[in-house]
Structures are given as C-alpha cells and as structure tokens.
PDB file of N, CA and C in Angstrom:
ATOM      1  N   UNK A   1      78.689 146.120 111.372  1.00  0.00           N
ATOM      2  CA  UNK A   1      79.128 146.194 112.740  1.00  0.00           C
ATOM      3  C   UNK A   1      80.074 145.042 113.049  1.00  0.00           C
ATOM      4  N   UNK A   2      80.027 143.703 112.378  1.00  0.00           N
ATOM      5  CA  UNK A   2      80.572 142.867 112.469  1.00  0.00           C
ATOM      6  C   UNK A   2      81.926 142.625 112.089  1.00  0.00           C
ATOM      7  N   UNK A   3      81.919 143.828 110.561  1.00  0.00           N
ATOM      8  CA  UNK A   3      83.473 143.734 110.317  1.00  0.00           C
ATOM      9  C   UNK A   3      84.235 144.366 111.066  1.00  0.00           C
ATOM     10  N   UNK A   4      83.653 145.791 111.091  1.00  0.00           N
ATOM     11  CA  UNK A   4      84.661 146.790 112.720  1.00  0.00           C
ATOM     12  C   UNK A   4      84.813 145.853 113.949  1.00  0.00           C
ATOM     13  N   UNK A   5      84.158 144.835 114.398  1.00  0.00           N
ATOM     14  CA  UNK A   5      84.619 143.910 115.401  1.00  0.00           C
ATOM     15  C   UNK A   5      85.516 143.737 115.171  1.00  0.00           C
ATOM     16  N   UNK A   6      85.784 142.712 114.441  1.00  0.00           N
ATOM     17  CA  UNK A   6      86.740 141.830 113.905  1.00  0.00           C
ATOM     18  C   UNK A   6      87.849 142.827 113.102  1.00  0.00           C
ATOM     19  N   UNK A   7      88.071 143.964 112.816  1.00  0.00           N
ATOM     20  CA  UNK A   7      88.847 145.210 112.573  1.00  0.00           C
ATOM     21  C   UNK A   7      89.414 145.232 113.803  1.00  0.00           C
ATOM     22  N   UNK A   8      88.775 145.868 115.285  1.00  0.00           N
ATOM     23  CA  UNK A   8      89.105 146.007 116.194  1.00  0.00           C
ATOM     24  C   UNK A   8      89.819 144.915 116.986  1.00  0.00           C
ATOM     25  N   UNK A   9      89.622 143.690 116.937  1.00  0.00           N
ATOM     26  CA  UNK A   9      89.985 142.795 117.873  1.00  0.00           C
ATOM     27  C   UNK A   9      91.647 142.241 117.307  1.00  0.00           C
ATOM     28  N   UNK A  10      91.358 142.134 116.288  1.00  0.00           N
ATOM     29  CA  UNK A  10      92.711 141.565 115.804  1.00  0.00           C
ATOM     30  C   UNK A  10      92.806 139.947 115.044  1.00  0.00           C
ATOM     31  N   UNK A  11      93.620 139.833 115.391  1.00  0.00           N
ATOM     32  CA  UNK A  11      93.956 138.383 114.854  1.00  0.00           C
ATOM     33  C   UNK A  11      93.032 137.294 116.480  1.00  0.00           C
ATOM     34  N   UNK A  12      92.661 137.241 117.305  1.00  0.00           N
ATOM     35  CA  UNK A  12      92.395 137.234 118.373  1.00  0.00           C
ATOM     36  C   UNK A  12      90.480 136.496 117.944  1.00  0.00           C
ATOM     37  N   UNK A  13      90.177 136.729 117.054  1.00  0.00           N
ATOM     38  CA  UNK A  13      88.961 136.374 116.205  1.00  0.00           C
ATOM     39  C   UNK A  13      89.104 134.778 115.428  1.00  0.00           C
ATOM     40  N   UNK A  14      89.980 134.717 114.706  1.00  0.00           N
ATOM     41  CA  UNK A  14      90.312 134.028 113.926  1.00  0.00           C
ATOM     42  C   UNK A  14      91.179 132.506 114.876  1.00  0.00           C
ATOM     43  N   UNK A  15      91.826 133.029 115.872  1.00  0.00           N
ATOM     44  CA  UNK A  15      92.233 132.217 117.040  1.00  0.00           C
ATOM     45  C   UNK A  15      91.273 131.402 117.744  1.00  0.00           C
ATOM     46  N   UNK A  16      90.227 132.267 118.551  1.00  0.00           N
ATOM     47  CA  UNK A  16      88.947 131.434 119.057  1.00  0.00           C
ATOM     48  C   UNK A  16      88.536 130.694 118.213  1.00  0.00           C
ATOM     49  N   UNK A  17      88.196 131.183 116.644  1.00  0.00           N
ATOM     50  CA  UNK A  17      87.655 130.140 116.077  1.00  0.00           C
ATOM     51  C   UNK A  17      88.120 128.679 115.762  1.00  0.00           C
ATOM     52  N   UNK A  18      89.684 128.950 116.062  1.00  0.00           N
ATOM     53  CA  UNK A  18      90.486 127.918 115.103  1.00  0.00           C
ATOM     54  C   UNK A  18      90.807 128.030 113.288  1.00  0.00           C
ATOM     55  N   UNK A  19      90.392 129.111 113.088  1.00  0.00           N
ATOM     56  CA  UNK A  19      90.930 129.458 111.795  1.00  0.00           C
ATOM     57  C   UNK A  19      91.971 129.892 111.499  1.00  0.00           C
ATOM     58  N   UNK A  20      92.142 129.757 110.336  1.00  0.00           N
ATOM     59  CA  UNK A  20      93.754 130.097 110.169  1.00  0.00           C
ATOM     60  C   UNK A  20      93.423 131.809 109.393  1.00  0.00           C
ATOM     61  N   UNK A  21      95.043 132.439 109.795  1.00  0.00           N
ATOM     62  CA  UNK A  21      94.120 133.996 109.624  1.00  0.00           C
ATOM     63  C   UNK A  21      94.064 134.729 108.091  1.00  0.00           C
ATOM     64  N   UNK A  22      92.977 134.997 107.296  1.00  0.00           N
ATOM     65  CA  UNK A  22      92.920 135.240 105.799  1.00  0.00           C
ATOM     66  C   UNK A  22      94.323 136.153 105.225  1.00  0.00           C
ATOM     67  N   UNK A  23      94.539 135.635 104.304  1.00  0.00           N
ATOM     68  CA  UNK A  23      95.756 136.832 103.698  1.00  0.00           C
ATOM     69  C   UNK A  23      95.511 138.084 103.581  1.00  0.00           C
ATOM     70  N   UNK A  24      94.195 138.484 102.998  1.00  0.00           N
ATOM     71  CA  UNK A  24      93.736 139.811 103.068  1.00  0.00           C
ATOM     72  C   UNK A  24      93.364 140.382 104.265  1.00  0.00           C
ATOM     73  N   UNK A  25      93.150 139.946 105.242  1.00  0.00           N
ATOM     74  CA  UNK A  25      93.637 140.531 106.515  1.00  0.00           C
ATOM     75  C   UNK A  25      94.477 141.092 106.495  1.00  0.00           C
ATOM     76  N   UNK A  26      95.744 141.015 106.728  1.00  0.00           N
ATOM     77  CA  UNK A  26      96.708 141.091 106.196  1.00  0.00           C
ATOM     78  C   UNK A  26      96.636 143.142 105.922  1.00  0.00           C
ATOM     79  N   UNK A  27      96.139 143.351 105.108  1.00  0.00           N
ATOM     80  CA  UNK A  27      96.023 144.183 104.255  1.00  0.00           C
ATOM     81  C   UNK A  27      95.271 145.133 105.389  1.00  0.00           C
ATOM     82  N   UNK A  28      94.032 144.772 105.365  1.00  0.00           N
ATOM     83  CA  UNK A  28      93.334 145.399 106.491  1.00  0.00           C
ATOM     84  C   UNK A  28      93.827 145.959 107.589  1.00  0.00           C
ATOM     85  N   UNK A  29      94.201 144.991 108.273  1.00  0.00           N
ATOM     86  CA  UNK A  29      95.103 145.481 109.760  1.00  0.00           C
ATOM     87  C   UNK A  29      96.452 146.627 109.353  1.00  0.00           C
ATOM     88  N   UNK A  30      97.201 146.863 108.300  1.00  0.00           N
ATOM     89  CA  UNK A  30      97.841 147.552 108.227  1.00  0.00           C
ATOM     90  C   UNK A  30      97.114 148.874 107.861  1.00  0.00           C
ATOM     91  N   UNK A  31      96.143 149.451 107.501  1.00  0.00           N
ATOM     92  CA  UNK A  31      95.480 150.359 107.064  1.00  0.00           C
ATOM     93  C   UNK A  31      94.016 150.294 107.763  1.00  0.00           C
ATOM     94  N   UNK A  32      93.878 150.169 109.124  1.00  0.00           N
ATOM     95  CA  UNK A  32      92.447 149.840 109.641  1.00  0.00           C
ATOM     96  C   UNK A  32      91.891 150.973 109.674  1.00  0.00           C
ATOM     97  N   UNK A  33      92.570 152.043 109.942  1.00  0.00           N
ATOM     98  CA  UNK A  33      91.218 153.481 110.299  1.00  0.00           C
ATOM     99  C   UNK A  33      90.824 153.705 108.315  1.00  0.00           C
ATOM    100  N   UNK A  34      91.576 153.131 107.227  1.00  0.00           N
ATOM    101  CA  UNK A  34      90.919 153.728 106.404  1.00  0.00           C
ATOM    102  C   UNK A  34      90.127 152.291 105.849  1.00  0.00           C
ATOM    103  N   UNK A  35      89.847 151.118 106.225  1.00  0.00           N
ATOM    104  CA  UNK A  35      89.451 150.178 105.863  1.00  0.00           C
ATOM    105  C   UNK A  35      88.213 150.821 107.279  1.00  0.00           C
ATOM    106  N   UNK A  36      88.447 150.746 108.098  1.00  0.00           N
ATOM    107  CA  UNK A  36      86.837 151.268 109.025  1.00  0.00           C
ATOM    108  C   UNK A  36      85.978 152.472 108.390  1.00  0.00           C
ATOM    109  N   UNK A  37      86.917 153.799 108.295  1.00  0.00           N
ATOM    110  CA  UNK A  37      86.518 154.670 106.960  1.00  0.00           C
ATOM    111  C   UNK A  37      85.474 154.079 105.940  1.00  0.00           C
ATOM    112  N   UNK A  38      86.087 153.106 105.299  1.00  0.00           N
ATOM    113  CA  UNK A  38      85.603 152.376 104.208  1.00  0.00           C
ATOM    114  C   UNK A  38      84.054 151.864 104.330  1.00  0.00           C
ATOM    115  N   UNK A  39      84.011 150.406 105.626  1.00  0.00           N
ATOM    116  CA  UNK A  39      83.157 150.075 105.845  1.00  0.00           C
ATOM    117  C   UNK A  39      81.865 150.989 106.499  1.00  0.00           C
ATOM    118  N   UNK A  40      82.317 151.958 107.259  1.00  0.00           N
ATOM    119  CA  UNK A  40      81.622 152.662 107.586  1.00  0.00           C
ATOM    120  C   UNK A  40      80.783 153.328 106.626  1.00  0.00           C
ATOM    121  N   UNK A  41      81.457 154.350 105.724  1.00  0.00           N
ATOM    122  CA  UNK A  41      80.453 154.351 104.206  1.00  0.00           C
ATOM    123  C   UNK A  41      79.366 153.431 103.726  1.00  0.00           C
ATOM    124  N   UNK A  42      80.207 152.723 103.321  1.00  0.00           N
ATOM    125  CA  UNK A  42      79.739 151.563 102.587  1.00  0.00           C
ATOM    126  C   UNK A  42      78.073 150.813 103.048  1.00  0.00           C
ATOM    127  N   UNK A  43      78.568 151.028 104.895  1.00  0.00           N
ATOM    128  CA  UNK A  43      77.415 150.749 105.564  1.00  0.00           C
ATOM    129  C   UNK A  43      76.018 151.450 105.533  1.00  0.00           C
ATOM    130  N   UNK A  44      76.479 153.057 105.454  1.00  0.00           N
ATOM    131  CA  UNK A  44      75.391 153.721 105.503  1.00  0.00           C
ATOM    132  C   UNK A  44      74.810 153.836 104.122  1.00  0.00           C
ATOM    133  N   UNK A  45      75.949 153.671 102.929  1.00  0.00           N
ATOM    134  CA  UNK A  45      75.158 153.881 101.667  1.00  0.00           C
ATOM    135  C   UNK A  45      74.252 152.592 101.599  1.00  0.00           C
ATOM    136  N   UNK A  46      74.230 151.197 102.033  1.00  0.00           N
ATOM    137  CA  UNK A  46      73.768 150.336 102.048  1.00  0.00           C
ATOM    138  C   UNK A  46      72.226 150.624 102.755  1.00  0.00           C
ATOM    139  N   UNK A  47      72.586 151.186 104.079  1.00  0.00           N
ATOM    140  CA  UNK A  47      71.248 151.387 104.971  1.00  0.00           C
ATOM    141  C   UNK A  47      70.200 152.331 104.047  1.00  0.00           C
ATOM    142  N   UNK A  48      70.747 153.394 103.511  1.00  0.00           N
ATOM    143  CA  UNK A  48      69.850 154.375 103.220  1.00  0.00           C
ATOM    144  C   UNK A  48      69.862 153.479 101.209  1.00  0.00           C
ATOM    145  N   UNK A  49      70.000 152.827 100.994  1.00  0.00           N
ATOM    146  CA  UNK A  49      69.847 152.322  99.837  1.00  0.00           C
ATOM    147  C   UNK A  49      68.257 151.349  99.873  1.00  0.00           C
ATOM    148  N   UNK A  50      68.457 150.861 100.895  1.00  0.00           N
ATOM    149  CA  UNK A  50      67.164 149.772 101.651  1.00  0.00           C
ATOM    150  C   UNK A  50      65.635 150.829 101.984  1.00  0.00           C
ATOM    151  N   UNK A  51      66.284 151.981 103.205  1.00  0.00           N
ATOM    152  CA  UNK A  51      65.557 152.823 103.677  1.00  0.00           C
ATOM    153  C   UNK A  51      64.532 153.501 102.605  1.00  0.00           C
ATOM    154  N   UNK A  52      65.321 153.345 101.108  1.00  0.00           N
ATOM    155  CA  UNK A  52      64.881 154.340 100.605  1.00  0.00           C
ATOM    156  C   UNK A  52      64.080 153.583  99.367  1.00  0.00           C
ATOM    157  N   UNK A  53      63.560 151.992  99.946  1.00  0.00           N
ATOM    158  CA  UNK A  53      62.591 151.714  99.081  1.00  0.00           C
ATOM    159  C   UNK A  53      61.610 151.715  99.532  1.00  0.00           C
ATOM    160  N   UNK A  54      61.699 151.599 100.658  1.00  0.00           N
ATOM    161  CA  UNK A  54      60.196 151.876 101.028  1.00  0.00           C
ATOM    162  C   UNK A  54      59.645 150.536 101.795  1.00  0.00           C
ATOM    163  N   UNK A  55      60.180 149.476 101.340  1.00  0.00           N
ATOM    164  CA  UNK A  55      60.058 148.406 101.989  1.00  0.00           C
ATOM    165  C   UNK A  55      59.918 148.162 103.412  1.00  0.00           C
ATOM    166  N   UNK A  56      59.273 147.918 104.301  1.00  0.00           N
ATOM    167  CA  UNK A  56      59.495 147.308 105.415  1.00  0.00           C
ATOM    168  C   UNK A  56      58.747 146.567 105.663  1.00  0.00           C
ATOM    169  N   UNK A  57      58.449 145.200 106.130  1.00  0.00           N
ATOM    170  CA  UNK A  57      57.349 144.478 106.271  1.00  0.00           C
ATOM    171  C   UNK A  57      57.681 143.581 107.470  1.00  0.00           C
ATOM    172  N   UNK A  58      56.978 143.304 108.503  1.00  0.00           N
ATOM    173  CA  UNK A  58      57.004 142.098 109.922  1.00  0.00           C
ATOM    174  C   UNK A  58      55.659 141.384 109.595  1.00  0.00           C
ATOM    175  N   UNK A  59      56.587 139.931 109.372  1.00  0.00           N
ATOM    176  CA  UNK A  59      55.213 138.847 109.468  1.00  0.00           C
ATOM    177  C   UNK A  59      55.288 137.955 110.926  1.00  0.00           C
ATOM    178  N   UNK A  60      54.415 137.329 110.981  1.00  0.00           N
ATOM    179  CA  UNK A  60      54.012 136.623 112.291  1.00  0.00           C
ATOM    180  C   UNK A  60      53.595 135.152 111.511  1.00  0.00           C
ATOM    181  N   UNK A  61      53.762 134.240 111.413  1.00  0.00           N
ATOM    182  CA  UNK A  61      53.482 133.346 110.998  1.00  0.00           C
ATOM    183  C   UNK A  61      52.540 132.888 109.399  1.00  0.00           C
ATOM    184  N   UNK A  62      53.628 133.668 108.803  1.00  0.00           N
ATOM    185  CA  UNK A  62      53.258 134.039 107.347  1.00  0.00           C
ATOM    186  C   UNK A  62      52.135 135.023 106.902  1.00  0.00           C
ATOM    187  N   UNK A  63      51.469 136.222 108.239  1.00  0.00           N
ATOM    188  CA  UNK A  63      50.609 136.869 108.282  1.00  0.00           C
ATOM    189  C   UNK A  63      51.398 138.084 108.144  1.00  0.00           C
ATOM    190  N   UNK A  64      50.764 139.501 107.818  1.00  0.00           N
ATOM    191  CA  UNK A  64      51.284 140.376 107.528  1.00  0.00           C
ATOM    192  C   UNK A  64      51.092 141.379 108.895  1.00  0.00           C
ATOM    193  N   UNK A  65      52.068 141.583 109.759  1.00  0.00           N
ATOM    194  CA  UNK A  65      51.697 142.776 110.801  1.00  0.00           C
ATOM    195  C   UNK A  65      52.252 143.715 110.755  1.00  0.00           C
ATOM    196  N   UNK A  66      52.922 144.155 109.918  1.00  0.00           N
ATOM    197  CA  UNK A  66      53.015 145.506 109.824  1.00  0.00           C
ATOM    198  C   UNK A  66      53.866 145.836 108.243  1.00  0.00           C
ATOM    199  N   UNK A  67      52.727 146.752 107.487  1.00  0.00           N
ATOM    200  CA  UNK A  67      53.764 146.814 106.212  1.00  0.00           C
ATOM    201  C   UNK A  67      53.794 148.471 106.043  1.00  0.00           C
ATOM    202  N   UNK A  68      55.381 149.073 106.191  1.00  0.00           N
ATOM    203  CA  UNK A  68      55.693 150.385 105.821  1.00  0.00           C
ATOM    204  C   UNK A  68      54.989 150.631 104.498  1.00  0.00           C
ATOM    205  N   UNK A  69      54.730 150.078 103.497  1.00  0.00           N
ATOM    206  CA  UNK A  69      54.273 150.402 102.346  1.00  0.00           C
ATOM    207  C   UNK A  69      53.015 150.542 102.318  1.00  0.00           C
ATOM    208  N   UNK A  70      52.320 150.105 103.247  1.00  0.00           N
ATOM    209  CA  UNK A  70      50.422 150.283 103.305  1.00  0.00           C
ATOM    210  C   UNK A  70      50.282 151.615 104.188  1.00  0.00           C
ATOM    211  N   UNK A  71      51.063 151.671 105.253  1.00  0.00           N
ATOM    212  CA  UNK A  71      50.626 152.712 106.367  1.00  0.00           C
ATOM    213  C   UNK A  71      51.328 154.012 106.217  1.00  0.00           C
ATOM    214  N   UNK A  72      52.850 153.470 105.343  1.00  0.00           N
ATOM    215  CA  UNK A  72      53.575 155.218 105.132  1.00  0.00           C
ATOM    216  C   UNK A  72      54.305 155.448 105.975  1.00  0.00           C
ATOM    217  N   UNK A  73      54.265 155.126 107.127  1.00  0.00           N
ATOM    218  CA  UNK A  73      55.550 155.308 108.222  1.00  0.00           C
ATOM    219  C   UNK A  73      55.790 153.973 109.075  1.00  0.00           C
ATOM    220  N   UNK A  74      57.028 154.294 109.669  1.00  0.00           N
ATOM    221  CA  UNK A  74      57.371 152.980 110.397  1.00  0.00           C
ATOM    222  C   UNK A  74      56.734 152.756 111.721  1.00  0.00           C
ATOM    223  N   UNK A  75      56.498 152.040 112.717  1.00  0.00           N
ATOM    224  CA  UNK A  75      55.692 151.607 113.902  1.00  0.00           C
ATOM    225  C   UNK A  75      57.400 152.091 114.821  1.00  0.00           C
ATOM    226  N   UNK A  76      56.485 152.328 116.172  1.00  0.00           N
ATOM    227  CA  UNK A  76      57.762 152.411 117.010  1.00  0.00           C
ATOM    228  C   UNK A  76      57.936 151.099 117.722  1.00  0.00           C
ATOM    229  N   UNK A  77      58.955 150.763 117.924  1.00  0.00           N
ATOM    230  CA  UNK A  77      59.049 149.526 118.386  1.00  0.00           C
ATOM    231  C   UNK A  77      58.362 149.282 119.396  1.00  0.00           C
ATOM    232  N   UNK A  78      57.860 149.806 120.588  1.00  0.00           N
ATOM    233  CA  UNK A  78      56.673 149.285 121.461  1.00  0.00           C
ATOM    234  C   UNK A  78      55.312 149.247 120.525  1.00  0.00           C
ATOM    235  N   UNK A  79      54.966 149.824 119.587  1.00  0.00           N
ATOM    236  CA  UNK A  79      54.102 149.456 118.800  1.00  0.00           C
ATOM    237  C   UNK A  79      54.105 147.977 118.140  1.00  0.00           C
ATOM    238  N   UNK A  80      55.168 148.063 117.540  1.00  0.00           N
ATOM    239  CA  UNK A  80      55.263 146.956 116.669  1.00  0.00           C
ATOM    240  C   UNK A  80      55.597 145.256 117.920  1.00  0.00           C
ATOM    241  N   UNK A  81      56.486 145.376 118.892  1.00  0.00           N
ATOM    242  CA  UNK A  81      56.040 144.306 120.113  1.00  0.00           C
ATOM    243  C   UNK A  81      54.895 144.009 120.580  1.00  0.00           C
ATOM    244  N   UNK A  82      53.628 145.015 120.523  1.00  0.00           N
ATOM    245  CA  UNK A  82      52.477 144.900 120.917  1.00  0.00           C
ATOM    246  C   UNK A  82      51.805 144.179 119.969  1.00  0.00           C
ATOM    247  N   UNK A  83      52.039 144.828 118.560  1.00  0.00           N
ATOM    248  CA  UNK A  83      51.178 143.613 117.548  1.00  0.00           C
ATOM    249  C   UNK A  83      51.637 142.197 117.349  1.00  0.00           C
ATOM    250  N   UNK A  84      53.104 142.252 117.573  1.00  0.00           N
ATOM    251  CA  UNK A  84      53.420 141.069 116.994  1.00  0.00           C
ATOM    252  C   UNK A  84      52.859 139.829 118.567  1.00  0.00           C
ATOM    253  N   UNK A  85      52.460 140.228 119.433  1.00  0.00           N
ATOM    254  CA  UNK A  85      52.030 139.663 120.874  1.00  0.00           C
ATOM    255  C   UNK A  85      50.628 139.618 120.442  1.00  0.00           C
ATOM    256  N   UNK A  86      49.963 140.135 120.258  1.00  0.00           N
ATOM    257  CA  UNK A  86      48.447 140.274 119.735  1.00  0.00           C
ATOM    258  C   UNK A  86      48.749 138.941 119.052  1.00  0.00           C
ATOM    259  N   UNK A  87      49.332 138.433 117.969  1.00  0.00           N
ATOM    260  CA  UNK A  87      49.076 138.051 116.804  1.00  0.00           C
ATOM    261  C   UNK A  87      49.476 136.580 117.524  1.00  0.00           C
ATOM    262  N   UNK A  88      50.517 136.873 118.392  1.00  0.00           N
ATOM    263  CA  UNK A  88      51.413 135.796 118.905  1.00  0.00           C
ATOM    264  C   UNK A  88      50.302 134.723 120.145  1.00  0.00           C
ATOM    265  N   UNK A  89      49.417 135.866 120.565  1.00  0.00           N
ATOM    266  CA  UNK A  89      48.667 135.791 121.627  1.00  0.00           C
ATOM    267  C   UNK A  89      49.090 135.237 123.087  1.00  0.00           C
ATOM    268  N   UNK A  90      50.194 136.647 122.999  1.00  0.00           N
ATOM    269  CA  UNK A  90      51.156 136.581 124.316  1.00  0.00           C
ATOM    270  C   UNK A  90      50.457 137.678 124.680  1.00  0.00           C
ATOM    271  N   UNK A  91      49.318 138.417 124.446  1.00  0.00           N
ATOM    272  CA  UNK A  91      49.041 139.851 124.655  1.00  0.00           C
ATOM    273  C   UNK A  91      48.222 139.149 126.449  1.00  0.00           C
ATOM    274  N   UNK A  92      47.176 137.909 126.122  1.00  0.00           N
ATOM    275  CA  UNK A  92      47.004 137.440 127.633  1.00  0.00           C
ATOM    276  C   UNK A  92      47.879 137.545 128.792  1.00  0.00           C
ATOM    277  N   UNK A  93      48.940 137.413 128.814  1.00  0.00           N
ATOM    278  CA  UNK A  93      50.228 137.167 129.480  1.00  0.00           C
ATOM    279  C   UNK A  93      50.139 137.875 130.383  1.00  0.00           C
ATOM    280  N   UNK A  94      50.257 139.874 129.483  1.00  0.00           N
ATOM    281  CA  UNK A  94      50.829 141.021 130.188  1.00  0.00           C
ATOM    282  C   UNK A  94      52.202 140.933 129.796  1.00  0.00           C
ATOM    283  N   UNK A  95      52.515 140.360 128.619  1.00  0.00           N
ATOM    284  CA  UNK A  95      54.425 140.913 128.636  1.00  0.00           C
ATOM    285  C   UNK A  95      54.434 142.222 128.494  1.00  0.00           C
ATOM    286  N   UNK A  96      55.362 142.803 129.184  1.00  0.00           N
ATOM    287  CA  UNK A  96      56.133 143.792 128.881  1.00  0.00           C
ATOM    288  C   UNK A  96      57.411 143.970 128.956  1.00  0.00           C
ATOM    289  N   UNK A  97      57.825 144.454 127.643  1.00  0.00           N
ATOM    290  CA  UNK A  97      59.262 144.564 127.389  1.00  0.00           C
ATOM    291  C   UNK A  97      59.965 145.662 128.397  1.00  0.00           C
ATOM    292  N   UNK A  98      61.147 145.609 128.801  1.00  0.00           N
ATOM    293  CA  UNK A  98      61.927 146.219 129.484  1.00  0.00           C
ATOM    294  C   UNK A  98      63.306 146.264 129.111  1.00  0.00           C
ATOM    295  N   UNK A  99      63.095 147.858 128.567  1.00  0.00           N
ATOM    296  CA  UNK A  99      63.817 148.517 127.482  1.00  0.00           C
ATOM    297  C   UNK A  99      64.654 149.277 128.245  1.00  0.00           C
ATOM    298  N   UNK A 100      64.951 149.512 129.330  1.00  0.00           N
ATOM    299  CA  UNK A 100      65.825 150.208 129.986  1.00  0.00           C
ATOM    300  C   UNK A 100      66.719 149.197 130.416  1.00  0.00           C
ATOM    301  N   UNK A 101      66.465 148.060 130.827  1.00  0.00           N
ATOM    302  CA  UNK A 101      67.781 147.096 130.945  1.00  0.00           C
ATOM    303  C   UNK A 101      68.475 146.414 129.296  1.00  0.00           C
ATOM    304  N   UNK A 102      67.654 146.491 128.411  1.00  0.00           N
ATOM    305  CA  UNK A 102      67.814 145.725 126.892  1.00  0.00           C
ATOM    306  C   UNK A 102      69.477 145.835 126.363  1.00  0.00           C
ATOM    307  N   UNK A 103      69.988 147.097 126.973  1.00  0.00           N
ATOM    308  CA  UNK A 103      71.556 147.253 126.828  1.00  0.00           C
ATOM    309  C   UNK A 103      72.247 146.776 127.070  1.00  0.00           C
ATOM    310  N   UNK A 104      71.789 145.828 128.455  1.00  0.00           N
ATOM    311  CA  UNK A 104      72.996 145.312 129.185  1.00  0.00           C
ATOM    312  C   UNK A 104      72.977 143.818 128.827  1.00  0.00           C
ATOM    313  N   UNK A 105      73.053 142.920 127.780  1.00  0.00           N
ATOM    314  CA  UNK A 105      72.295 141.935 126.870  1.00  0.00           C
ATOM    315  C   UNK A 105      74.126 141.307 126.881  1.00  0.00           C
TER     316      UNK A 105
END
C-alpha cells in the first residue's frame, strides 16, 4: 500500500522528506499503471503466500492469545480485542472499540 502511495504522489514524497529523488524512480513514474499492475500482483501473491500457511498467532506479553493453528480459523476482530483486554486487564474498564468512526483515523 505504501509503494502505490508513493506511485501516486510523485516526486512530492521524496521532497517532504528531504531526499534526493532515487534514479529508479525515474523508471517507475514513466510506466506507473504497469509498475501499480506489478505491485498489485506481487502484493496479493505475497498475502495469499502467508494466508496459506496457516500461521497466525497474537501474543500479549509473550503469552499466546490466539493461535490460527490450534483453533483452525481466524477470530473476528471484536473477538480477538476482547481477549487481548482480558489478558491486558482492560476488560475492568468497559473498553469498547468504536469501529464505525475507526475510518476516519
């Protein structure tokens, strides 16, 4: 997601930072819809390369709260906020997340 930023914005990236702008840029910006093409692939073969070990694991202070590989499926994220608060022992509190504003971040 980070390279399509910086695809999209321009040289305008490299300015804020004070960097000077890469040569292979260069390259990129003249051919961006097939360099986004590119990354875009690249991205999903990556995601479903991960997805597809099976792996997922959330620790809490070197404790194990949730492992895709013991239970077989993934937690939905109000699931998985609830344990990691349990564990956190923010569950006293009453947090609740508020997921209908979380977009506007």
């Amino acid at each position: 997601m980070g390279i399509l930023l910086v695809m999209l914005t321009g040289n305008k990236v490299f300015e804020v930072f004070g960097v000077p702008v890469p040569e292979w840029y260069a390259g990129i910006q003249e051919n961006k819809m097939m360099a986004m093409v590119g990354v875009f692939f690249m991205g999903n073969m990556m995601e479903s390369n991960l997805l597809s070990s099976g792996a997922f694991e959330v620790s809490v202070n070197e404790e194990v709260v949730w492992s895709k590989l013991e239970t077989g499926y993934l937690p939905s994220l109000e699931h998985l906020i609830s344990l990691i608060d349990d564990k956190l022992g923010a569950g006293a509190t009453g947090f609740k997340p508020d997921f209908e504003n979380l977009g506007g971040l």
